[in-house]
C-alpha atoms as a PDB file:
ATOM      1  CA  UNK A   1     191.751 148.678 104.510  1.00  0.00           C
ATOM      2  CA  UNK A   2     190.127 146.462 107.392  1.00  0.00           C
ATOM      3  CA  UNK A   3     187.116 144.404 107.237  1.00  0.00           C
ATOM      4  CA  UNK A   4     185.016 143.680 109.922  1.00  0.00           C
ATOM      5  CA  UNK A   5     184.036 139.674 109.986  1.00  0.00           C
ATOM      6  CA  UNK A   6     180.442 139.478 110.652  1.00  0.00           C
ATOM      7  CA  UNK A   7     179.070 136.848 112.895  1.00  0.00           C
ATOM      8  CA  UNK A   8     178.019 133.527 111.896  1.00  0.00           C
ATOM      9  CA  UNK A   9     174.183 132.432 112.180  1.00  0.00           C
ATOM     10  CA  UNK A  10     173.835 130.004 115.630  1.00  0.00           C
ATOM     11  CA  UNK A  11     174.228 126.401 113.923  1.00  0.00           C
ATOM     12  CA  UNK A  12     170.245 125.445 114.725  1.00  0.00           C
ATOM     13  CA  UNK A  13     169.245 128.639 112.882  1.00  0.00           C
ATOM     14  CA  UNK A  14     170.821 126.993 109.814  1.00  0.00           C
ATOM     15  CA  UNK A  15     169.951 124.050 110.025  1.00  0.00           C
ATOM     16  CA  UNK A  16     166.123 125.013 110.953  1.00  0.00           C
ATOM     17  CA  UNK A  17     166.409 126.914 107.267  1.00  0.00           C
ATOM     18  CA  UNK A  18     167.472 123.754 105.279  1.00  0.00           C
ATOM     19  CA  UNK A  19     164.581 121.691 106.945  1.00  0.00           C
ATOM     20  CA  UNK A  20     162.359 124.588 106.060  1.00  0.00           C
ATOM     21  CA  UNK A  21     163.133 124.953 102.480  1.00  0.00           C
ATOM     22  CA  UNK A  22     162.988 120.756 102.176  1.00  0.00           C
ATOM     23  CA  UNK A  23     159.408 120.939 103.520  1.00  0.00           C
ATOM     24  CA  UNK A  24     158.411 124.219 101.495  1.00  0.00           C
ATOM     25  CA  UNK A  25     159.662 121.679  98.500  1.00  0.00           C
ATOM     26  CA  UNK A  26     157.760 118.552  99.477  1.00  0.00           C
ATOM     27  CA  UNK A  27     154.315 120.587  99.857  1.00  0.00           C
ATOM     28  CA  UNK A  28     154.913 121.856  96.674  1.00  0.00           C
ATOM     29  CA  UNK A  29     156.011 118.714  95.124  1.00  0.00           C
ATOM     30  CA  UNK A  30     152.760 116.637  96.662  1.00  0.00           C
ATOM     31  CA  UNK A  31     150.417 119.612  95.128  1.00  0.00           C
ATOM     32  CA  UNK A  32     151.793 118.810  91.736  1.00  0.00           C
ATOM     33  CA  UNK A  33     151.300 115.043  92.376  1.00  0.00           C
ATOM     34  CA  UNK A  34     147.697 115.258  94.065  1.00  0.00           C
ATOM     35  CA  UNK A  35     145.065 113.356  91.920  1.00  0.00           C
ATOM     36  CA  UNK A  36     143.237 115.513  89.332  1.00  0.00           C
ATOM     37  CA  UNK A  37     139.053 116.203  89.802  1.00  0.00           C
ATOM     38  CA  UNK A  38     137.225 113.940  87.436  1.00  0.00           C
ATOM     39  CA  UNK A  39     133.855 115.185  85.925  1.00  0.00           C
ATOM     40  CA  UNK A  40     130.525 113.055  85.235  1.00  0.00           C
ATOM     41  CA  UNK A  41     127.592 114.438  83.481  1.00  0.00           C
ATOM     42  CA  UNK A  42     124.140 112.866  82.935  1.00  0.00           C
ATOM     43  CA  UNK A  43     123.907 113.400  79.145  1.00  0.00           C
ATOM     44  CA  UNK A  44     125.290 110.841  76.861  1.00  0.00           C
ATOM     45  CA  UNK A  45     126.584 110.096  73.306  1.00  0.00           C
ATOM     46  CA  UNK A  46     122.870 110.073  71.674  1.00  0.00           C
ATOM     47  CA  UNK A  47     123.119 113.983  72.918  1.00  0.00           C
ATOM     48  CA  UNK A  48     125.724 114.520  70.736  1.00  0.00           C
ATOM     49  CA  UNK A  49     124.240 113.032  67.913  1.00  0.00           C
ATOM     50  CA  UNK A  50     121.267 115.325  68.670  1.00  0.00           C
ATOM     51  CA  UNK A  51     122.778 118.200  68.862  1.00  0.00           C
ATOM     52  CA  UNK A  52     124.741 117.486  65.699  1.00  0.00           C
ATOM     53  CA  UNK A  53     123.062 119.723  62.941  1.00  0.00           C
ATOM     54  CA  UNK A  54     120.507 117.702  60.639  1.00  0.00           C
ATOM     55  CA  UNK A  55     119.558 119.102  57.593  1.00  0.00           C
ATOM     56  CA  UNK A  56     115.325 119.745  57.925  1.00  0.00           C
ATOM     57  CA  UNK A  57     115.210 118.646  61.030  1.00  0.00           C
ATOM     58  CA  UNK A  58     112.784 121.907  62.128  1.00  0.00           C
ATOM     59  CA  UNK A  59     111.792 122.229  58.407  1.00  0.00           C
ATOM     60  CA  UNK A  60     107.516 121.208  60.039  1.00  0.00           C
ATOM     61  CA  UNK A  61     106.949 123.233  63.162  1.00  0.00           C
ATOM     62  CA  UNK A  62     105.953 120.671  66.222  1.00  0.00           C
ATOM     63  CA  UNK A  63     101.925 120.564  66.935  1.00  0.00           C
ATOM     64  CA  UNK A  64     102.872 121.036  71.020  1.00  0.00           C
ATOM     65  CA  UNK A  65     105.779 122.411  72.712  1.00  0.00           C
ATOM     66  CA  UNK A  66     107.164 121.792  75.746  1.00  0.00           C
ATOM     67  CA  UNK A  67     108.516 123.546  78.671  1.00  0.00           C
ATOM     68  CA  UNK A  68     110.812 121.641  81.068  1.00  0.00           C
ATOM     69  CA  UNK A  69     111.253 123.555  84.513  1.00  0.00           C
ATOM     70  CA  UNK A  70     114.004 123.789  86.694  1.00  0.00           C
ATOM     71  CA  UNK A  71     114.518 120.336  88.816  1.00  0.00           C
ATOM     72  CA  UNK A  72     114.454 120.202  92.478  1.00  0.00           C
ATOM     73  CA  UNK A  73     117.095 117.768  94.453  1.00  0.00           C
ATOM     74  CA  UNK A  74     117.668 117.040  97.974  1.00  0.00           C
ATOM     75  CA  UNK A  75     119.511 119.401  99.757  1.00  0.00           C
ATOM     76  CA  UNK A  76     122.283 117.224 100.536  1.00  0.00           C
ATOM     77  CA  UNK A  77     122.798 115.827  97.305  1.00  0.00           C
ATOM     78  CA  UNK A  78     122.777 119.160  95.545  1.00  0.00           C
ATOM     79  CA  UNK A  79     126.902 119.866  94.673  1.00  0.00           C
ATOM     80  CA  UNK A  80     129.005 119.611  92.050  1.00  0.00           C
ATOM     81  CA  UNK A  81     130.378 116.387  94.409  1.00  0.00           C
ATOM     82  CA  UNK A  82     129.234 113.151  93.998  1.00  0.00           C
ATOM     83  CA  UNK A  83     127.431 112.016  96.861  1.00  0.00           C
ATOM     84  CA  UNK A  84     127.470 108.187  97.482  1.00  0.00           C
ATOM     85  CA  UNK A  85     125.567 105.973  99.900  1.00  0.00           C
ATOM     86  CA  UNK A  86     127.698 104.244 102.851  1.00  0.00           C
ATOM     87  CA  UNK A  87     125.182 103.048 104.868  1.00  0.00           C
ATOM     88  CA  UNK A  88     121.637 103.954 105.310  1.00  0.00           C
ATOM     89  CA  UNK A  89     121.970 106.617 107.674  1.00  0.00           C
ATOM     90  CA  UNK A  90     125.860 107.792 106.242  1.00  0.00           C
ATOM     91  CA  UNK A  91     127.258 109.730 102.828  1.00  0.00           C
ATOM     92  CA  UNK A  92     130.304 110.410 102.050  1.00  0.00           C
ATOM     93  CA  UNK A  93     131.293 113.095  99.634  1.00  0.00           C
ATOM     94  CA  UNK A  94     133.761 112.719  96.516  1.00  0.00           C
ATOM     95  CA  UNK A  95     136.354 115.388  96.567  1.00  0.00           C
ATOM     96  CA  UNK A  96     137.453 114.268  93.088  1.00  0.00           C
ATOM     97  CA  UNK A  97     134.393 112.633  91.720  1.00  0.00           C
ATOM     98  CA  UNK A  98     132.352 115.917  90.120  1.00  0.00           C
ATOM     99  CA  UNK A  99     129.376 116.394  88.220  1.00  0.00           C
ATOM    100  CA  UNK A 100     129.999 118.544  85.403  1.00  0.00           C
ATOM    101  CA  UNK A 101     126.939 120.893  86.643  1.00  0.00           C
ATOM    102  CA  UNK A 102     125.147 120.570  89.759  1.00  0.00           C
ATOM    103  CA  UNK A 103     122.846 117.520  89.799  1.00  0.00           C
ATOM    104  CA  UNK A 104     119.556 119.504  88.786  1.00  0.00           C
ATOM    105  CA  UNK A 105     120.798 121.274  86.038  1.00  0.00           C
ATOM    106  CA  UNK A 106     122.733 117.879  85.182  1.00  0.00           C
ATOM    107  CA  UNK A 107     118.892 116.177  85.485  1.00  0.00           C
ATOM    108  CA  UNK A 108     117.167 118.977  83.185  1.00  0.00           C
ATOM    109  CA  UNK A 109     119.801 119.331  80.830  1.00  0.00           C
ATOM    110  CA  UNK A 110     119.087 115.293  80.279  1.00  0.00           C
ATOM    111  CA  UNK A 111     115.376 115.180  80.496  1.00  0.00           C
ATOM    112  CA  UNK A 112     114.953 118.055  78.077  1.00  0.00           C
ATOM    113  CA  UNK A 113     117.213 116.303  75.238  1.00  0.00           C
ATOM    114  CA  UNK A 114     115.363 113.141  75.973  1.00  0.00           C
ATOM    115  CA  UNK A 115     111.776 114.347  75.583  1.00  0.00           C
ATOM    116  CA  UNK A 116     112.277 116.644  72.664  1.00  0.00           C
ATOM    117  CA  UNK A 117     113.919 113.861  70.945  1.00  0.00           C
ATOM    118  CA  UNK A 118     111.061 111.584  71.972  1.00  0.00           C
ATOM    119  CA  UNK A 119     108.075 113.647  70.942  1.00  0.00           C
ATOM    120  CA  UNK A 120     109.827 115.521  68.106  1.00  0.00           C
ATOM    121  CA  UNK A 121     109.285 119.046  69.311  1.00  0.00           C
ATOM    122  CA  UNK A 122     110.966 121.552  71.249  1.00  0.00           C
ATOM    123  CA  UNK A 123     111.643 122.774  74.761  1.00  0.00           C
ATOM    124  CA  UNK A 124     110.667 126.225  75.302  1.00  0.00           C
ATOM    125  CA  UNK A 125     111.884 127.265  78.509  1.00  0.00           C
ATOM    126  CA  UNK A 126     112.941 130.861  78.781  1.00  0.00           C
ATOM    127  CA  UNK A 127     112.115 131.750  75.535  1.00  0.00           C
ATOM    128  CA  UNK A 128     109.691 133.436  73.492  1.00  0.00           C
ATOM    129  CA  UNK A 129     106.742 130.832  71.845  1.00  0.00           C
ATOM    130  CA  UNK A 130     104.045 131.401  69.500  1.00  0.00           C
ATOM    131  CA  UNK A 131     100.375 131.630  71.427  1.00  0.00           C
ATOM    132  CA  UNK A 132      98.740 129.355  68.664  1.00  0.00           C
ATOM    133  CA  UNK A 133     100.822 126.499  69.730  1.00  0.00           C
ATOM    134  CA  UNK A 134      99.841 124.378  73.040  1.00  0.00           C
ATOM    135  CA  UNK A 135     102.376 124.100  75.381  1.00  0.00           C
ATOM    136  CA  UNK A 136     103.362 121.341  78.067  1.00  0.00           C
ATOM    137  CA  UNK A 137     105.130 122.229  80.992  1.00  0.00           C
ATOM    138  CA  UNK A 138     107.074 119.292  82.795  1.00  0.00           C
ATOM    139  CA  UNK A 139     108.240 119.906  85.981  1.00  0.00           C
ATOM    140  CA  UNK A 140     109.803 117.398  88.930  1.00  0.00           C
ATOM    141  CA  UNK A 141     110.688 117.375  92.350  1.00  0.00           C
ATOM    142  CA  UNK A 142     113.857 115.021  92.515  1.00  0.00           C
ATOM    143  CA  UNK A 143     112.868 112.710  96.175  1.00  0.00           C
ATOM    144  CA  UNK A 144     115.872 110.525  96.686  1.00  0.00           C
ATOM    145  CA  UNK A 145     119.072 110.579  94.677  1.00  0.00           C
ATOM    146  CA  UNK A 146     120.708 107.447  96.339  1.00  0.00           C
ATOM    147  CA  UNK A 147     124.182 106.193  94.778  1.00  0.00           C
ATOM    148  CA  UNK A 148     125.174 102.341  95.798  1.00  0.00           C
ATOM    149  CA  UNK A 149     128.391 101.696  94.522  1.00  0.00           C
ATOM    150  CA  UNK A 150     128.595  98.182  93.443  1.00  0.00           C
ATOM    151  CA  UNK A 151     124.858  98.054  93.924  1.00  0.00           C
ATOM    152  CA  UNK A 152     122.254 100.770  92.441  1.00  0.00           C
ATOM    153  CA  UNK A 153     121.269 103.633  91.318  1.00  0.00           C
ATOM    154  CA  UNK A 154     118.273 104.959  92.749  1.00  0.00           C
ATOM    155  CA  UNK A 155     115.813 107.763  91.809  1.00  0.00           C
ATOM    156  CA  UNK A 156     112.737 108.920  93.451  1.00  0.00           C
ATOM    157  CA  UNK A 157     110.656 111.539  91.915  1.00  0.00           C
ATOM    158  CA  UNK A 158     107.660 113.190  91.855  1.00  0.00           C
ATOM    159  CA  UNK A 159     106.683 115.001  88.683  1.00  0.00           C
ATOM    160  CA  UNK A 160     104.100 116.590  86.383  1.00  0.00           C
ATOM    161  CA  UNK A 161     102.669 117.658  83.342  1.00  0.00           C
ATOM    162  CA  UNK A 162     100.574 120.559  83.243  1.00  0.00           C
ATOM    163  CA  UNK A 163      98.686 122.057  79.952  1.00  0.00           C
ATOM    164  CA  UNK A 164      99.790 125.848  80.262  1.00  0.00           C
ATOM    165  CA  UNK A 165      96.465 127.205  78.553  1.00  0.00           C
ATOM    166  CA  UNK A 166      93.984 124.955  80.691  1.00  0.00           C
ATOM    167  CA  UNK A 167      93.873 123.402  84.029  1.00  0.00           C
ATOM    168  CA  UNK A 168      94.428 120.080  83.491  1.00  0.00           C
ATOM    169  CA  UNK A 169      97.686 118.390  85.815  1.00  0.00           C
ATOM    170  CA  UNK A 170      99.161 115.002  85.306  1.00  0.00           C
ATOM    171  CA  UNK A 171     100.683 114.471  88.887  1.00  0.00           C
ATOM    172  CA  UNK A 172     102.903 111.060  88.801  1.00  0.00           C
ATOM    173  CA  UNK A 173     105.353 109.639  91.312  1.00  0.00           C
ATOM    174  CA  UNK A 174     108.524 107.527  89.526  1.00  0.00           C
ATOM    175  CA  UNK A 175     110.544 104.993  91.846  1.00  0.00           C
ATOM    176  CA  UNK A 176     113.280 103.623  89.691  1.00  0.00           C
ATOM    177  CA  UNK A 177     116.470 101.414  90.757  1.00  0.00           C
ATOM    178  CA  UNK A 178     119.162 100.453  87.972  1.00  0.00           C
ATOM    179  CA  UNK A 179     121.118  97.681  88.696  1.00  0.00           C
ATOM    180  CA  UNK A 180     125.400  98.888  88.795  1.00  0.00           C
ATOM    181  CA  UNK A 181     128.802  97.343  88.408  1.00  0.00           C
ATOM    182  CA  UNK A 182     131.851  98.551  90.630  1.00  0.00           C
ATOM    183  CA  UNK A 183     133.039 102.032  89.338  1.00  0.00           C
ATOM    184  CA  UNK A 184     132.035 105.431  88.998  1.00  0.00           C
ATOM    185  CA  UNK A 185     131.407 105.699  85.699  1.00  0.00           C
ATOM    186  CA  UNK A 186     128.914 102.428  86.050  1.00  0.00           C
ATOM    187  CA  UNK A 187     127.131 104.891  89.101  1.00  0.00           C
ATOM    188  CA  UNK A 188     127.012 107.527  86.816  1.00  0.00           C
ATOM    189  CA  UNK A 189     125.433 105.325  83.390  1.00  0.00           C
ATOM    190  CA  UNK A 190     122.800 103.979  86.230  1.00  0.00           C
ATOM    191  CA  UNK A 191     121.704 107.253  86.967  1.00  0.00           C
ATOM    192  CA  UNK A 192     121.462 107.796  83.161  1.00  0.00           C
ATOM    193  CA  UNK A 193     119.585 105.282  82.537  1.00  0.00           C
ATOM    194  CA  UNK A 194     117.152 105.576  85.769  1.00  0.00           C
ATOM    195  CA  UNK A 195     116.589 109.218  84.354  1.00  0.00           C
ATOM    196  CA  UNK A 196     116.064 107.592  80.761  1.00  0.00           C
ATOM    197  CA  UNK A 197     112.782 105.652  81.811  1.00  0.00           C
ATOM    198  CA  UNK A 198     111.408 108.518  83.512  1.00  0.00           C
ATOM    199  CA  UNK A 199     111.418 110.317  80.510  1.00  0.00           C
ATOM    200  CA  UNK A 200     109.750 107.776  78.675  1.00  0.00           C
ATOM    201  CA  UNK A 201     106.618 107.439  81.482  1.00  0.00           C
ATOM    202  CA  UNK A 202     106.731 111.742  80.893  1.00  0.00           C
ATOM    203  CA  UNK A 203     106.839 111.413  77.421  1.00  0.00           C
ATOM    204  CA  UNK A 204     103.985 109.342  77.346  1.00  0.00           C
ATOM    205  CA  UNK A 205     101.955 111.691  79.763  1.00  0.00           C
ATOM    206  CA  UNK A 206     102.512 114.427  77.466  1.00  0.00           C
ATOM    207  CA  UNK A 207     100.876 112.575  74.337  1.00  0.00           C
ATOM    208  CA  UNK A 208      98.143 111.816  77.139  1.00  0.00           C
ATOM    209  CA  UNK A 209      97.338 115.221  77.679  1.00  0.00           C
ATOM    210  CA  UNK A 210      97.797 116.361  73.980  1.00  0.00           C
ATOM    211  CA  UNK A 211      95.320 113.556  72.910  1.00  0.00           C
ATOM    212  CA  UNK A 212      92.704 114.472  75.717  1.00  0.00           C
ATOM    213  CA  UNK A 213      92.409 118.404  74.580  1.00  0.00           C
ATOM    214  CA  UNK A 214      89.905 119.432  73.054  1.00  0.00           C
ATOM    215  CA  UNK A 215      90.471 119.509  69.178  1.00  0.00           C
ATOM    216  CA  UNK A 216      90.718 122.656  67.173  1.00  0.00           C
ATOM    217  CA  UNK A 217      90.497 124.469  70.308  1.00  0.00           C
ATOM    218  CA  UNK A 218      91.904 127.828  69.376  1.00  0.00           C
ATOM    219  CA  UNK A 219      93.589 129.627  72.716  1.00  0.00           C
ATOM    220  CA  UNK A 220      92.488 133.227  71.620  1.00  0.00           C
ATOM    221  CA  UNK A 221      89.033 132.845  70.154  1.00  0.00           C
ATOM    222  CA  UNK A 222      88.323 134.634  66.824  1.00  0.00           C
ATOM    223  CA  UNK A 223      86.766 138.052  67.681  1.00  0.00           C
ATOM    224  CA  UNK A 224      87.978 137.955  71.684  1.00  0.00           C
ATOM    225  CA  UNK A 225      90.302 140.449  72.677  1.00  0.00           C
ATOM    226  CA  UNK A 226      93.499 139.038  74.520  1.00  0.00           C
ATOM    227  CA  UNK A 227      92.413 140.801  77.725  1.00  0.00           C
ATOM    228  CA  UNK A 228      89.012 139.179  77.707  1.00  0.00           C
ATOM    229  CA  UNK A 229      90.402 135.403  77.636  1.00  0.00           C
ATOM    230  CA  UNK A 230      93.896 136.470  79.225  1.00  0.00           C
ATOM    231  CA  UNK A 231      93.526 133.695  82.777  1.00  0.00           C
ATOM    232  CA  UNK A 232      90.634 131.842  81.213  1.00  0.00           C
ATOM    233  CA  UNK A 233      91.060 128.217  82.227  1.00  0.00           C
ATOM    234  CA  UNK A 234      89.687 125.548  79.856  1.00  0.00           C
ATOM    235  CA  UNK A 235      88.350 122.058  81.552  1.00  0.00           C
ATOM    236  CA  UNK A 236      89.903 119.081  80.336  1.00  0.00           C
ATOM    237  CA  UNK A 237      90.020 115.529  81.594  1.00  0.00           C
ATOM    238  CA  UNK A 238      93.169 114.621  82.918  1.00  0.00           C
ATOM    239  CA  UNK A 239      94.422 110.703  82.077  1.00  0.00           C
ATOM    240  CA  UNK A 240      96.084 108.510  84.446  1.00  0.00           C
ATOM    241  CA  UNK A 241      99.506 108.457  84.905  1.00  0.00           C
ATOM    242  CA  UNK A 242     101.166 105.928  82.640  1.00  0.00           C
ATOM    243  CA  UNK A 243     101.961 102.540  83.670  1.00  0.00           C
ATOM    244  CA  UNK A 244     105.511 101.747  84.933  1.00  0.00           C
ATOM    245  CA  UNK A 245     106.074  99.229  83.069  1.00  0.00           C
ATOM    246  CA  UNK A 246     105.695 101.193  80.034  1.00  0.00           C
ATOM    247  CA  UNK A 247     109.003 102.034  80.823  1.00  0.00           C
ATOM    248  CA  UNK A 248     110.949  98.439  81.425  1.00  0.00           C
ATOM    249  CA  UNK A 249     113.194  98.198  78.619  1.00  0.00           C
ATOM    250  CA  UNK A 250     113.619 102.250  77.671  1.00  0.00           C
ATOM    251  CA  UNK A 251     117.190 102.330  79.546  1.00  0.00           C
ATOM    252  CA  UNK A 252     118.845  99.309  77.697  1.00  0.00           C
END
């Protein structure tokens, strides 16, 4: 029996193959290697404590709830990316450096822990509440977002607190700049902290507005149906904003 010999493969054709399958083995060999995402989130270990479960810790229903809204940030600042200052006209985005959620849930997520914890009561956004209870709706438009490395951490923010069952609006505007070390996670704690003396100048508007309603006010008058007072606004006098300074120390 015969066999026919079959041609050999030109010698470039070969050797094009072995070059191929090296390369095919680097690229895969760098994508193992390439540096792993790292994730950043706003809240810190007093959250954890918080959320830990305490035994009659909603035993007394709050007098006041509070609703915090959804947080607006700048355009360019809203991604799961961090988004740090090079100049003052230049960015550059962190393809590694992540927020854990994007920026204004990160910012909402932390001012809602913060405030309930500070006026020992409980955010009601999204859910159900009782109609004898006043409610507090905080809401903020986030300004600036500015992250210095090696410099500050800078927010600028515009926000308010609103009485849901009257017309009365606490309008505020919060400029604050923490201090940072070299690092990441030092950018990341000056945010925190930034956010953390906001929430004490809100916190301190909502007591404001609780103090200035009128007192044993009832929101559905004894004898009124709910479609008779249903959109009836009640006149209250709105205080001034609280003083910055109220808030120098809250972030240590």
């Amino acid at each position: 029996m015969m066999f026919a010999r079959l041609p050999r493969p030109p010698r470039g054709l070969a050797r094009g193959a072995v070059l191929a399958g090296a390369l095919a083995g680097l690229v895969a060999l760098a994508a193992c290697s390439s540096p792993s995402s790292r994730f950043y989130t706003l809240g810190s270990d007093s959250t954890a404590a918080a959320a830990a479960p305490v035994s009659g810790r909603t035993s007394a229903a709050p007098a006041w709830l509070i609703e915090v809204a959804p947080i607006d940030v700048p355009p360019q600042v809203s991604k799961n990316q961090l988004v740090i200052q090079t100049g003052p006209t230049q960015v550059q985005v962190l393809e590694e450096e992540r927020w854990a959620s994007l920026p204004g849930d990160e910012i909402r997520r932390a001012l809602s822990t913060s405030l309930t914890q500070q006026l020992n009561t409980i955010d009601v956004y999204g859910t159900a509440r009782p109609d004898a209870t006043p409610v507090y709706r905080v809401s903020m438009n986030v300004q600036r977002f500015e992250s210095w490395p090696g410099s500050h951490a800078l927010i600028d923010a515009v926000w308010s607190v609103r009485s849901v069952r009257s017309n009365a609006v606490m309008t505020c505007r919060s400029v604050v700049s923490e201090p940072v070390s070299g690092g990441y996670d030092a950018l990341v704690d000056g945010h925190r902290r930034a956010l953390q003396r906001i929430s004490v100048q809100m916190a301190s508007a909502v007591q404001a507005m609780a103090a200035a309603a009128p007192q044993g006010q009832s929101p559905n008058p004894k004898g009124a149906s709910s479609a008779s007072t249903k959109g009836t606004a009640v006149s209250v006098a709105v205080p001034p904003c609280p003083s910055a300074d109220s808030t120098a120390g809250a972030g240590a």
